[in-house]
Protein backbone atom coordinates (compact mmCIF):
# COMPACT_ATOMS: atom_id res chain seq x y z
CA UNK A 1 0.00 0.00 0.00
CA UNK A 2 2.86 2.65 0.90
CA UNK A 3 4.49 2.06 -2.36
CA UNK A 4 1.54 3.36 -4.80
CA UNK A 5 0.98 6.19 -2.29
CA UNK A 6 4.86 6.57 -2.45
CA UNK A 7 4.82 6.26 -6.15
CA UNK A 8 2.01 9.03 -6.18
CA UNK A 9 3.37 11.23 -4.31
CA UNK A 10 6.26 11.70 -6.46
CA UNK A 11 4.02 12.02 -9.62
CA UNK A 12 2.32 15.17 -7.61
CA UNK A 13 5.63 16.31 -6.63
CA UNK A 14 7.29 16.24 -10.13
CA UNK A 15 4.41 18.35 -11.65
CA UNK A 16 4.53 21.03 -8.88
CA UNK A 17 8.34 21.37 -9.05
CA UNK A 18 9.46 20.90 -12.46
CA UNK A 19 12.98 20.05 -13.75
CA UNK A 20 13.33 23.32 -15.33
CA UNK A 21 12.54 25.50 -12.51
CA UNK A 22 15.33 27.21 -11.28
CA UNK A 23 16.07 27.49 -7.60
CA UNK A 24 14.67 30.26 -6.77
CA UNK A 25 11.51 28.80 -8.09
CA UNK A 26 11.84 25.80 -6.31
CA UNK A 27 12.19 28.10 -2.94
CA UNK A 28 9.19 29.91 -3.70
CA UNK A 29 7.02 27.31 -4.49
CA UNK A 30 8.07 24.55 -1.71
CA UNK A 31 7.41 27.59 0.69
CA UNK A 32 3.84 27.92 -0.50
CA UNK A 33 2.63 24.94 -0.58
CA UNK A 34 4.12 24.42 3.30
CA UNK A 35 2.48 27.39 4.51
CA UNK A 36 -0.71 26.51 2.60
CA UNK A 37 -0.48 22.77 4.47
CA UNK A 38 0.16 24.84 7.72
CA UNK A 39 -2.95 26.86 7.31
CA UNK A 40 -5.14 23.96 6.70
CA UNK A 41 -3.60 22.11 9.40
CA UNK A 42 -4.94 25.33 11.58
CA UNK A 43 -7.84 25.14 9.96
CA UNK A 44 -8.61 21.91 11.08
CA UNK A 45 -7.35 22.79 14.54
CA UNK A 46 -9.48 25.63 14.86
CA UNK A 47 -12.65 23.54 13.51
CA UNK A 48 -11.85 20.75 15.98
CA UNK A 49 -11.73 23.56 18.90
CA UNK A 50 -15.20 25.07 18.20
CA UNK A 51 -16.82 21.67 17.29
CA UNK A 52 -15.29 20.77 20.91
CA UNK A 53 -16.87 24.14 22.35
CA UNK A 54 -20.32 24.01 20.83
CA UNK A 55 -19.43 26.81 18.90
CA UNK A 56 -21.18 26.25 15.50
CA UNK A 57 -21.93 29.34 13.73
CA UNK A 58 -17.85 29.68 13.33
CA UNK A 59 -17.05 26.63 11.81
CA UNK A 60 -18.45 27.81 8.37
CA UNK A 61 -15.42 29.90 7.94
CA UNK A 62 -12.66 27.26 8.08
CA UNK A 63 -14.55 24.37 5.88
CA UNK A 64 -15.25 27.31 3.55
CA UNK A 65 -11.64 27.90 3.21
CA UNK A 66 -10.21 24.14 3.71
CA UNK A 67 -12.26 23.86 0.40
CA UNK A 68 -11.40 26.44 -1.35
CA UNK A 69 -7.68 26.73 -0.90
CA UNK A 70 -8.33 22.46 -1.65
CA UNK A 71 -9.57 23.48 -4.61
CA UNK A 72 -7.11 26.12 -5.78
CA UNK A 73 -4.54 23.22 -5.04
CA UNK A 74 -6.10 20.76 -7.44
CA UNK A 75 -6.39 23.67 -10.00
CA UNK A 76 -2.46 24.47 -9.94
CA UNK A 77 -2.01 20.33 -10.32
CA UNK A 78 -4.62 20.67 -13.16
CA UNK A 79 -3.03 23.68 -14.60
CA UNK A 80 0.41 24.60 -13.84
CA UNK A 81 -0.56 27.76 -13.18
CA UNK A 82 1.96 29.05 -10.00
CA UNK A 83 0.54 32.93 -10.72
CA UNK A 84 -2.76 32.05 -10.34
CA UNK A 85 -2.38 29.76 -7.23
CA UNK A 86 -0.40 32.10 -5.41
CA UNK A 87 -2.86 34.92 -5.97
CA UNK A 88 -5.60 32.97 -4.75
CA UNK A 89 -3.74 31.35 -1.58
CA UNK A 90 -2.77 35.13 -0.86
CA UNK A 91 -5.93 36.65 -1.13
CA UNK A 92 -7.02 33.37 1.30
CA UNK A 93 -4.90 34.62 3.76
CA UNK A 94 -6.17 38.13 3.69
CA UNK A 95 -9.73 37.81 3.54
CA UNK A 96 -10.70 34.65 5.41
CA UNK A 97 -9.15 36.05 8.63
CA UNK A 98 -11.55 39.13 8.90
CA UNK A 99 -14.42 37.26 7.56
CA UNK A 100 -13.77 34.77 10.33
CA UNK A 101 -13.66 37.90 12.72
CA UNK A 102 -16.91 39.69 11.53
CA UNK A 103 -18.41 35.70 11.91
CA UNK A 104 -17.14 35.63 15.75
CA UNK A 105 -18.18 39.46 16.66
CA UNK A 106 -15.51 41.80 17.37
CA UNK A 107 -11.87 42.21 17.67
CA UNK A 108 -11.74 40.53 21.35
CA UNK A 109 -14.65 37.95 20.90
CA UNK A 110 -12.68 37.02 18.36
CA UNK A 111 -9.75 36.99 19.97
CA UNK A 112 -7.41 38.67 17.52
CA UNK A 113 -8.10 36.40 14.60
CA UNK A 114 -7.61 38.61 11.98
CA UNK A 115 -3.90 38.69 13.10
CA UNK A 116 -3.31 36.27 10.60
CA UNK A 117 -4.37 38.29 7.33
CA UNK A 118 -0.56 39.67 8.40
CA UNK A 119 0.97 36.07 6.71
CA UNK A 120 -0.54 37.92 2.87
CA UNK A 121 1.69 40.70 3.24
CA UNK A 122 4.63 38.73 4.80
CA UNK A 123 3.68 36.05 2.10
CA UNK A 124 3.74 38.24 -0.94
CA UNK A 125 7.22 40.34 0.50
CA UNK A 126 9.08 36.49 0.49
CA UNK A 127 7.87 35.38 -2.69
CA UNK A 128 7.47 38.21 -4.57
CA UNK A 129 9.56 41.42 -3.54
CA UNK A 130 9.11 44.50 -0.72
CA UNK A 131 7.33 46.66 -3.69
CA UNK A 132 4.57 44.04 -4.78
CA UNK A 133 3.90 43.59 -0.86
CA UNK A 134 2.54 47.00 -0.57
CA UNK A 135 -0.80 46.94 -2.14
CA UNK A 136 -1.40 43.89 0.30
CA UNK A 137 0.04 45.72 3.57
CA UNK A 138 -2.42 48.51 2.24
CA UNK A 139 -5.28 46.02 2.17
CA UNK A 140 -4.69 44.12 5.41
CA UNK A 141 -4.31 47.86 6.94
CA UNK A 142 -7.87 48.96 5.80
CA UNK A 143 -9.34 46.06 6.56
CA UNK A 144 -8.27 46.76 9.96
CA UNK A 145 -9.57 50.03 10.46
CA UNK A 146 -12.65 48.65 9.25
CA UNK A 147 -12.70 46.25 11.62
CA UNK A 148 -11.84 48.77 14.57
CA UNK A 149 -14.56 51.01 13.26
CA UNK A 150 -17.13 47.97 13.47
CA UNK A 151 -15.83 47.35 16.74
CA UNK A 152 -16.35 51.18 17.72
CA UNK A 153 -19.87 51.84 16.80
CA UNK A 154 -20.87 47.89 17.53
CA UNK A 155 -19.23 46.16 19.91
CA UNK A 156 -21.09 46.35 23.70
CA UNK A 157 -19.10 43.63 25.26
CA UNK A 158 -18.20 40.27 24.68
CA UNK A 159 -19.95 38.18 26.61
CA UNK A 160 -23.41 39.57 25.76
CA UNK A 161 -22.33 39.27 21.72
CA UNK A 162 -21.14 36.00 21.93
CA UNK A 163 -22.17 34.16 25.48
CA UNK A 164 -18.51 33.47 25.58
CA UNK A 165 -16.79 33.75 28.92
CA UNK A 166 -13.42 35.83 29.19
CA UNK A 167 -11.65 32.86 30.05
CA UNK A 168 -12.40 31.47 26.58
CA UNK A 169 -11.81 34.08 24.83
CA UNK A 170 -8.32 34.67 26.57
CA UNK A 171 -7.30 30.80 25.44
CA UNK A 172 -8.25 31.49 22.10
CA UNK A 173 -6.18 35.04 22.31
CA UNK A 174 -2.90 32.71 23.02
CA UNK A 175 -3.78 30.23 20.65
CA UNK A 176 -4.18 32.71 17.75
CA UNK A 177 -1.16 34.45 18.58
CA UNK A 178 1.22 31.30 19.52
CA UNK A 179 -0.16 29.81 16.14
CA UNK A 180 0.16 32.55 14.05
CA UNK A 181 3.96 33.63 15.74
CA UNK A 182 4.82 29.91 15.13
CA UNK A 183 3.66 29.96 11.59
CA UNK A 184 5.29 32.75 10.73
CA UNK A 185 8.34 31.35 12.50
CA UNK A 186 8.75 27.96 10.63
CA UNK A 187 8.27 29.80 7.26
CA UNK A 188 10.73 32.66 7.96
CA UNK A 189 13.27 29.80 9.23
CA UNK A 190 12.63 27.65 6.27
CA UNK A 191 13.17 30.60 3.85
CA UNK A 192 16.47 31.97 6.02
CA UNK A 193 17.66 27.79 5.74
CA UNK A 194 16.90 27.43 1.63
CA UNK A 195 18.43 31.06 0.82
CA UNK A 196 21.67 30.15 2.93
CA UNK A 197 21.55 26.74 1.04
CA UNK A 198 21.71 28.58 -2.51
CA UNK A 199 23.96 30.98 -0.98
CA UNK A 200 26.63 28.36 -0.15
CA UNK A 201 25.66 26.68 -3.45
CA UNK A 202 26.16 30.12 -5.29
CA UNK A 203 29.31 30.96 -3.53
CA UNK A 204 30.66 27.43 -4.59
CA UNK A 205 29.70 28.35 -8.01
CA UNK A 206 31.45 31.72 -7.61
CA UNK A 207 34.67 29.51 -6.27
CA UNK A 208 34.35 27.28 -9.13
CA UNK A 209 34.41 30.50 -11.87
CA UNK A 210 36.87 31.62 -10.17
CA UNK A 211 39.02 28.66 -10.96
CA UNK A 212 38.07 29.22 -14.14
CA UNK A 213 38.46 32.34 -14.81
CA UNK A 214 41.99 32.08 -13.48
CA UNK A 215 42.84 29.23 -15.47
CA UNK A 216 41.66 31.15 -18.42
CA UNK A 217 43.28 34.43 -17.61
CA UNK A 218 46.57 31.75 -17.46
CA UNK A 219 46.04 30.57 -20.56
CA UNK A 220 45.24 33.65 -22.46
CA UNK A 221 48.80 34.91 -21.04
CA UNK A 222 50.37 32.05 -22.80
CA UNK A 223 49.11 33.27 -25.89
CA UNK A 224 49.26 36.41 -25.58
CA UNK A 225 51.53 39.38 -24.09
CA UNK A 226 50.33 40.57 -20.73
CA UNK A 227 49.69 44.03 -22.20
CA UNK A 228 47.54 42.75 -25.48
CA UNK A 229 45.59 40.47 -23.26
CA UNK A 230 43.74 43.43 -20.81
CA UNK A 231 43.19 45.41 -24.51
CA UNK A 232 42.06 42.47 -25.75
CA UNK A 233 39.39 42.06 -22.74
CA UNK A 234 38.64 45.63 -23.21
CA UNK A 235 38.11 45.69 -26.54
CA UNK A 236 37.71 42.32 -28.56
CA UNK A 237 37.89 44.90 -32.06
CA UNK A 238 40.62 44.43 -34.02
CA UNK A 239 44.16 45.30 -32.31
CA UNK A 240 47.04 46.55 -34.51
CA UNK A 241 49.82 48.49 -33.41
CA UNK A 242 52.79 50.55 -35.60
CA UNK A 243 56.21 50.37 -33.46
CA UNK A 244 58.44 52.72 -34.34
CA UNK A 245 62.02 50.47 -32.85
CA UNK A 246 61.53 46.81 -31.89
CA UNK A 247 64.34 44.34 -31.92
CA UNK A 248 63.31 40.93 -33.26
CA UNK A 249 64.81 37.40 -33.30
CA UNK A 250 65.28 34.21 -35.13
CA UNK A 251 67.09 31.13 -33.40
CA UNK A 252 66.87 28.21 -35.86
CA UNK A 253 68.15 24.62 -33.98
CA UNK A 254 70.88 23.27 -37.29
CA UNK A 255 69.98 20.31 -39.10
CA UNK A 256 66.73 19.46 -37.16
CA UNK A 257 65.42 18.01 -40.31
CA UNK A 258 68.17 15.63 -40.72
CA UNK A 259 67.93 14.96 -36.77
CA UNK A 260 63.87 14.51 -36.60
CA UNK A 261 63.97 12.05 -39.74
CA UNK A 262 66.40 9.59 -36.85
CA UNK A 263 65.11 10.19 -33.87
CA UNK A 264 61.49 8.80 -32.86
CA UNK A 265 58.79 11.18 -32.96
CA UNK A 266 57.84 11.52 -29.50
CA UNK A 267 61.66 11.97 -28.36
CA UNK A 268 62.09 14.53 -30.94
CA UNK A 269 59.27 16.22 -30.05
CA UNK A 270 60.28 16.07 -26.23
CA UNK A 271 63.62 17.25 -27.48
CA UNK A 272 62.10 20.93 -29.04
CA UNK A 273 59.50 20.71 -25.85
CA UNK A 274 63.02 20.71 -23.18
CA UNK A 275 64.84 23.07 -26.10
CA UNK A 276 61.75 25.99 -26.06
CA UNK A 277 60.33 25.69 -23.05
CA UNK A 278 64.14 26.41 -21.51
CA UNK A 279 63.73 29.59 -24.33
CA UNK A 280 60.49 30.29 -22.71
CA UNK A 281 62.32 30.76 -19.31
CA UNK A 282 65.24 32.82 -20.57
CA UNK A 283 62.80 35.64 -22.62
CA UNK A 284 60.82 35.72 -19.24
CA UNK A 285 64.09 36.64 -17.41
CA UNK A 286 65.06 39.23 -19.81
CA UNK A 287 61.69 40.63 -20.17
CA UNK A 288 61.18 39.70 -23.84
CA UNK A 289 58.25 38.10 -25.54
CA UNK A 290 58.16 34.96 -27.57
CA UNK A 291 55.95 35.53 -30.56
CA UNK A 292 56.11 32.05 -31.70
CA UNK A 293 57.68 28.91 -33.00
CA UNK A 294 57.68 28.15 -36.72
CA UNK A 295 58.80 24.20 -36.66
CA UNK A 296 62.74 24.09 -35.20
CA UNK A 297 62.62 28.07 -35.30
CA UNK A 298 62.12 30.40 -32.64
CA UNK A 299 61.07 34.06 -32.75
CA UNK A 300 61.25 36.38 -30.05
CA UNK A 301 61.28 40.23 -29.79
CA UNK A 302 61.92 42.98 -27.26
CA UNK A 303 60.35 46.64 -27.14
CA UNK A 304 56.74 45.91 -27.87
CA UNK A 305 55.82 47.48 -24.47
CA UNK A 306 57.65 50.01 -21.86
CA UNK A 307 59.06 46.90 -19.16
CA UNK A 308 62.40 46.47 -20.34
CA UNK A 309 64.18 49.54 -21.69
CA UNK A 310 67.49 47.95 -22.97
CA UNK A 311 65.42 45.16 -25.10
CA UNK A 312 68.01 44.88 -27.75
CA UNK A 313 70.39 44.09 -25.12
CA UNK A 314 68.27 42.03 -23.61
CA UNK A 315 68.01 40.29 -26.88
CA UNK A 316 71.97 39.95 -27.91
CA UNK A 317 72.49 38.62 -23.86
CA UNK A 318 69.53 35.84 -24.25
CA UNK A 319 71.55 34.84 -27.96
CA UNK A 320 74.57 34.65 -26.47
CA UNK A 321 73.18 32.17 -23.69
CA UNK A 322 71.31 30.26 -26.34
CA UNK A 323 74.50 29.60 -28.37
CA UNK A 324 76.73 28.45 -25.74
CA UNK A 325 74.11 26.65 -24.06
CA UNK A 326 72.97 24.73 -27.07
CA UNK A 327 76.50 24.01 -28.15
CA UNK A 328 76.60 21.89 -25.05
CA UNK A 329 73.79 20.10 -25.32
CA UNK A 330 73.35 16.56 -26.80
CA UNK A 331 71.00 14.58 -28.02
CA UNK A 332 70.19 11.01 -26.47
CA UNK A 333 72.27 9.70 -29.48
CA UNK A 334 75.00 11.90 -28.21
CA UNK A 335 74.88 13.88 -31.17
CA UNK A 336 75.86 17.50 -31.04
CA UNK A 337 73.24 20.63 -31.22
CA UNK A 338 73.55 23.61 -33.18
CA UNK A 339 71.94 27.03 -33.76
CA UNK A 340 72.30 30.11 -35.53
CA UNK A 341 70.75 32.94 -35.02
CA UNK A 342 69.16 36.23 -36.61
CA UNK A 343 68.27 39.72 -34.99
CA UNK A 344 67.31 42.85 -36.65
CA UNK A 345 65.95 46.26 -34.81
CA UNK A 346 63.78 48.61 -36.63
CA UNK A 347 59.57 49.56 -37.13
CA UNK A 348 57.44 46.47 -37.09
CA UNK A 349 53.52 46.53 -37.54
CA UNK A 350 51.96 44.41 -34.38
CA UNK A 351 48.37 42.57 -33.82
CA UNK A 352 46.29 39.94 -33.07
CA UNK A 353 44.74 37.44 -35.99
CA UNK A 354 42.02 35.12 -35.95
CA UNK A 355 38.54 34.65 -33.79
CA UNK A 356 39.61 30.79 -32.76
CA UNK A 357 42.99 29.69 -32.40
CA UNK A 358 44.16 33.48 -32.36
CA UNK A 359 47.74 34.04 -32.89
CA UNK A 360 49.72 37.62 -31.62
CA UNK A 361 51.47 37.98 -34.44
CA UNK A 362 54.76 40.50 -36.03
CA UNK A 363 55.04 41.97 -39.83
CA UNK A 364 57.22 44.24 -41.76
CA UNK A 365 60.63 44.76 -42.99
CA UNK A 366 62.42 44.27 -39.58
CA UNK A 367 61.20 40.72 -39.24
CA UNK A 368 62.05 39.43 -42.96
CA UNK A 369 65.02 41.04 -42.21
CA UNK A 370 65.89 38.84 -39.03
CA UNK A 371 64.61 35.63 -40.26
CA UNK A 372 66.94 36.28 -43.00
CA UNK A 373 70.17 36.95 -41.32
CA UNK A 374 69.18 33.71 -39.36
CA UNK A 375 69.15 31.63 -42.35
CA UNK A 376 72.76 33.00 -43.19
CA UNK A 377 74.13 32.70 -40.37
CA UNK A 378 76.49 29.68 -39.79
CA UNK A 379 76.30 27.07 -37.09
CA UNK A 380 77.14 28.97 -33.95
CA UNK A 381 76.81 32.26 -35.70
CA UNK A 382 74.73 35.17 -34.40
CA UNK A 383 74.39 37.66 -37.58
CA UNK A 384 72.85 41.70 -36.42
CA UNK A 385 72.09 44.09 -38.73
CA UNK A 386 73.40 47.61 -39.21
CA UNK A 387 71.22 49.21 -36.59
CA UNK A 388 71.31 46.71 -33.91
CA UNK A 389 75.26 46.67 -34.33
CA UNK A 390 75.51 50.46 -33.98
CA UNK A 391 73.71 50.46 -30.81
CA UNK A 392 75.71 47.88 -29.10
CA UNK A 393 79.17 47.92 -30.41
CA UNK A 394 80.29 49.70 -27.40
CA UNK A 395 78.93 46.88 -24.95
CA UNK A 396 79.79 43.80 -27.13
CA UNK A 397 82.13 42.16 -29.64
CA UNK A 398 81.59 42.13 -33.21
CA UNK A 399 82.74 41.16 -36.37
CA UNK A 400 82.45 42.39 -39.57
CA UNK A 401 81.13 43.77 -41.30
CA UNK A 402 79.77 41.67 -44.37
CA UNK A 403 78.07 42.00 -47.22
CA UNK A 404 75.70 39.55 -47.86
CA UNK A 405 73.58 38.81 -50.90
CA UNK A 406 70.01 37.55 -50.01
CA UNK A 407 66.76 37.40 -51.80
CA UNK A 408 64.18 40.26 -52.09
CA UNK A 409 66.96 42.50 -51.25
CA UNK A 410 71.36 42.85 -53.35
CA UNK A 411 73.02 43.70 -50.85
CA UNK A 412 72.33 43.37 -46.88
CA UNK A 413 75.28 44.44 -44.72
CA UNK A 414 75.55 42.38 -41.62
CA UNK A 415 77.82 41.79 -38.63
CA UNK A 416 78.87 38.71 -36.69
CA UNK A 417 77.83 38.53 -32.33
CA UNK A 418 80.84 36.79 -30.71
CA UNK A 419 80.46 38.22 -26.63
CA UNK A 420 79.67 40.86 -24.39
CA UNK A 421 82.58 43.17 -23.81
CA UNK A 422 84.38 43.18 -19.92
CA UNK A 423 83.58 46.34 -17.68
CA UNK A 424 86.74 48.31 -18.28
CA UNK A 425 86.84 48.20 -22.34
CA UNK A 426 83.01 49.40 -22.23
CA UNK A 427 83.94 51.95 -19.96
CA UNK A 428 86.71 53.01 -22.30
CA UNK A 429 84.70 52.79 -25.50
CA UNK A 430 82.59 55.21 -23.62
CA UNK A 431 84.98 57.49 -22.86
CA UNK A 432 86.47 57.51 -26.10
């Protein structure tokens, strides 16, 4: 027997909560349909009381509204309509209270039934909002001083209205307001326990995207420079910058071809994965940023924003450490590593391409320049161009220059990178 009531229940429960409410929705109507089971529990109560008493001309009232808030019930099953229930429960709670008064006699015959029109007000401010709740307070509010008025012109004691002694109507005084103040209680309680339960459930939500947002913010950075990232949150329209000096450059690993065609793919994979991540580490020290990596080749530039002044030598110190780091590197074959190397200074055009997969990307003369002078340069060899030379050929060695002869351009005059030049001869080159 309990399992088709079981297996009912739950058929009445899914259609007055549905799967698509949200929670809020849930809240509001779990809440009414406990206060409307409260009510008629009351209801009962209070029938039970007067039947008990002998007091029959009262007990209209509460099968009136046991059968009519029944009804409205059934209707909202039938229906789905939660507007139309609530509206009606509401207007139960305002109206049936006074009518039950006006039934009794007055105010203290009755012994302060009418207390519990408050729970329409109350009712409409939890479901609804502090602004819809107004017209109600309104309501219940004139209904009172219609009440008191009745009461005024009407009332010439209670026990000659009602044959009711005091004592009776005293009981009925603590019963309307313990039951009312506990009503009002359990549903204030219950509203105060499901709010803090979708707060916690909301702040672990907010924790969660959080998280997320971090881990997003993290990987946006890895695309992206710092700097282009908050424009790009700004402003996802098209970013494109025109820098007038920016020092660019090429490391290419020698003879990767030749070496990926031997080695496995996943060690030579792991191989360029140790190689550039290490690459990764050194522009982060210098304050560079790596644009990208083109197969065994790896660009990097210095000057796009205002965090390291002395970017180009920034740049020559991180080639420098490149070559004579990779020089002494082997491969699990114990085959030797090369590199050679390409940097350029001059204007470059700057900005972000693509909607998926989105790439912060360099263009311009400066960067054709670099990748060429990369390509010419010899294992071991770090070839500058004029301008770059020029503005470090007091701080480091050079050699050179050299004319070299590449395509898209006759003639491209280059110098060779060997080291950075000890304290005393750069203070002497300055002098001089």
């Amino acid at each position: 027997m309990a399992d088709p009531v079981s297996r009912l229940l739950g058929r009445l429960s899914s259609r007055v909560i549905s799967a698509t409410d949200s929670d809020e929705q849930r809240l509001h109507k779990t809440l009414l349909i406990f206060a409307c089971g409260l009510m008629g529990f009351a209801a009962m109560l209070w029938l039970a009381i007067y039947h008990a008493m002998g007091i029959k001309y009262s007990a209209t009232v509460p099968l009136v509204y046991l059968a009519v808030s029944a009804s409205t019930l059934g209707i909202y099953l039938w229906r789905l309509d939660f507007e139309f229930f609530r509206f009606a429960q509401t207007s139960l709670y305002l109206f049936v209270p006074f009518i039950m008064q006006w039934s009794i006699g007055s105010y203290v015959t009755s012994s302060g039934v009418m207390l519990w029109a408050l729970l329409a007000p109350i009712g409409v401010m939890i479901f609804q909002g502090p602004r819809e709740s107004v017209p109600w307070f309104f309501a219940y509010i004139v209904m009172t001083a219609v009440s008191g008025f009745f009461d005024y012109y009407l009332a010439y004691g209670a026990e000659r209205q009602t044959g009711l002694p005091l004592q009776t109507i005293a009981v009925f005084f603590v019963l309307n307001f313990a039951a009312m103040s506990t009503i009002i209680y359990l549903l204030v309680i219950y509203f105060v326990r499901e709010k803090d339960r979708l707060k916690s459930a909301l702040d672990d939500q907010h924790r969660l995207l959080q998280v997320e947002q971090e881990r997003s913010e993290r990987l946006l950075l890895n695309v992206l420079p710092g700097h282009i990232a908050e424009r790009l949150k700004r402003d996802p329209s098209i970013i494109a910058d025109g820098l007038a000096d920016c020092t660019v450059m090429f490391a290419d690993i020698t003879d990767f071809t030749r070496l990926s065609e031997e080695m496995p793919p996943r060690d030579m994979v792991a191989l360029l994965n140790e190689i550039f991540s290490w690459f990764d580490m050194l522009a982060e020290n210098y304050g560079l940023e790596k644009i990208k990596t083109i197969g065994d080749a790896y660009m990097v530039a210095g000057g796009l924003h205002d965090q390291n002044a002395k970017y180009t030598e920034a740049i020559a110190n991180m080639a420098i450490e490149v070559r004579d780091k990779i020089a002494a590197r082997r491969t699990r074959n114990g085959e030797s590593l090369g590199i050679h190397i390409g940097i350029c200074t001059g204007p470059v055009v700057a900005g972000v391409i693509g909607v998926k997969k989105f790439i912060y990307d360099l263009w311009g003369n400066t960067v054709n320049i670099s990748s060429r002078l990369s390509s010419e340069a010899t294992t071991g060899g770090i070839l500058v161009d004029v301008t770059t030379y020029r503005r470090l050929r007091n701080v480091y060695q050079f050699e050179g220059p050299e004319s070299l002869t590449v395509k898209g351009r006759r003639e491209l005059t280059s110098y060779r990178l060997i080291a950075k030049l000890p304290q005393q001869s750069v203070r002497q080159a300055e002098v001089a």
